[in-house]
Protein backbone atom coordinates (compact mmCIF):
# COMPACT_ATOMS: atom_id res chain seq x y z
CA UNK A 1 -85.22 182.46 -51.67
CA UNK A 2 -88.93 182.76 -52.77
CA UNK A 3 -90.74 183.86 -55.79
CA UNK A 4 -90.01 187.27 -56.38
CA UNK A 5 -92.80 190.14 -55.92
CA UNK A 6 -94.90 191.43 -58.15
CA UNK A 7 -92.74 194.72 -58.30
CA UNK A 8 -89.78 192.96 -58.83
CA UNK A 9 -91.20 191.40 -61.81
CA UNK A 10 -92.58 194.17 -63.11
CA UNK A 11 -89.23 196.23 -62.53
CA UNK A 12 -87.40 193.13 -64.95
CA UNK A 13 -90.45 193.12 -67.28
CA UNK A 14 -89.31 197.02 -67.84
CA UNK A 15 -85.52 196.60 -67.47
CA UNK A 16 -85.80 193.81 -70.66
CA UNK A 17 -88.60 196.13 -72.63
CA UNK A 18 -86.23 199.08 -72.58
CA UNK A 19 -83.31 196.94 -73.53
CA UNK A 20 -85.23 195.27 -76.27
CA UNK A 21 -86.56 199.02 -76.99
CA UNK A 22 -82.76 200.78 -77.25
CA UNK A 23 -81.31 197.76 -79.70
CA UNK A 24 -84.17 198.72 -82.67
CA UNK A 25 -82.52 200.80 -85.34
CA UNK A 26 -84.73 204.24 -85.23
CA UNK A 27 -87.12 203.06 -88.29
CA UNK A 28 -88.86 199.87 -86.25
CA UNK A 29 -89.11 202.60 -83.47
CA UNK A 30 -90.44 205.16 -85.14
CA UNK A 31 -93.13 202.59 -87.09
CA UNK A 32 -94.31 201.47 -83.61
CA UNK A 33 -94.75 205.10 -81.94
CA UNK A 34 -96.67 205.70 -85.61
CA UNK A 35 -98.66 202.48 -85.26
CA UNK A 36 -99.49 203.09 -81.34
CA UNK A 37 -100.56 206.39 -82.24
CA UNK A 38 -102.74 205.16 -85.20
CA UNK A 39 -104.66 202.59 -82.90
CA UNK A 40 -104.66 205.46 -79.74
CA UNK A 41 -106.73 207.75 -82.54
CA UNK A 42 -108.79 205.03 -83.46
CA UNK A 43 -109.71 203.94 -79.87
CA UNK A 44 -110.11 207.55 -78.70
CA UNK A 45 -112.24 208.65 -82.03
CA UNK A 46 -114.84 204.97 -81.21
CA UNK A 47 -115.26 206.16 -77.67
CA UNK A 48 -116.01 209.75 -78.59
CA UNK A 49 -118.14 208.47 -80.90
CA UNK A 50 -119.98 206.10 -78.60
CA UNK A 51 -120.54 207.66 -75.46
CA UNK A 52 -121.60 210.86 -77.59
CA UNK A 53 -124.38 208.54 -78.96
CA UNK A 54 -125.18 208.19 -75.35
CA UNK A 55 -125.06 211.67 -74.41
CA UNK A 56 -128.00 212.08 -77.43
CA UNK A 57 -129.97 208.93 -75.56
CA UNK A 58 -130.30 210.26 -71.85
CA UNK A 59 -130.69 214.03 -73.11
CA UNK A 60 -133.70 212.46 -75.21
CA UNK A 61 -134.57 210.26 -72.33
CA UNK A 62 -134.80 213.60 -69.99
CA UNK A 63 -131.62 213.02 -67.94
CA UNK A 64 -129.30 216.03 -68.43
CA UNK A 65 -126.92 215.27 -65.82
CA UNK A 66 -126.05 212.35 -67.30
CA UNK A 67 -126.11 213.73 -71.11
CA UNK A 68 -123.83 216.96 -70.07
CA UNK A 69 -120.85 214.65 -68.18
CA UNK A 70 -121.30 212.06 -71.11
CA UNK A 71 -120.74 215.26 -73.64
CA UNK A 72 -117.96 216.49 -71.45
CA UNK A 73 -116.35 212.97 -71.89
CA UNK A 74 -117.04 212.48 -75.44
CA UNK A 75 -115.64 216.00 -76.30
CA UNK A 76 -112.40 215.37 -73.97
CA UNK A 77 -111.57 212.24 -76.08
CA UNK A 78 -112.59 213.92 -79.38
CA UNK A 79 -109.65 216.54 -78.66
CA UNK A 80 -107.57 213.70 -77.59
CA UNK A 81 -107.77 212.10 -80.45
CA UNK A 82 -106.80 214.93 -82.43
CA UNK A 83 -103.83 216.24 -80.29
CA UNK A 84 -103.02 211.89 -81.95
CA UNK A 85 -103.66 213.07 -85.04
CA UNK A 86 -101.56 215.82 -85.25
CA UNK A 87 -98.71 213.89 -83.62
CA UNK A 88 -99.21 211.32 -86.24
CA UNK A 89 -98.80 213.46 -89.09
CA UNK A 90 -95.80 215.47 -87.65
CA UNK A 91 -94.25 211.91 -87.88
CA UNK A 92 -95.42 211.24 -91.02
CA UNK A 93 -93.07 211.54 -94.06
């Protein structure tokens, strides 16, 4: 008997998380789906952000292919990240 696969580890990895998971009373879950949100909307909200900033750079550096995918992007995560907002506050008290 070897070492067992990658997939096999990953498949225990899971089996253990979703034990570990199902034994929290519903408070410590619900405080991690709000926290995992929380950091989801800031992540998505800084790359908006950024690659917006981008966008702005190439369209002033005369590269409008580049600007109108980078836009496309940045606007994609900006309604991302407030499809996570609204899911936060729904959870909110």
């Amino acid at each position: 008997m070897g070492r067992p696969s990658k997939l096999e580890q990953l498949a225990a990895l899971a089996s253990a998380l979703l034990i570990v998971w199902q034994t929290l009373p519903d408070h410590q879950r619900t405080a991690i789906k709000m926290r995992a949100l929380l950091l989801a909307e800031r992540v998505a909200g800084h790359l908006a952000r950024h690659i917006g900033r981008t966008g702005m750079s190439d369209e002033l550096a005369g590269r409008e292919g580049d600007a109108r995918r980078e836009y496309t992007v940045a606007f994609k995560l900006s309604l991302a990240r407030d499809k996570v907002s609204a899911a936060l506050r729904q959870m909110s008290p």
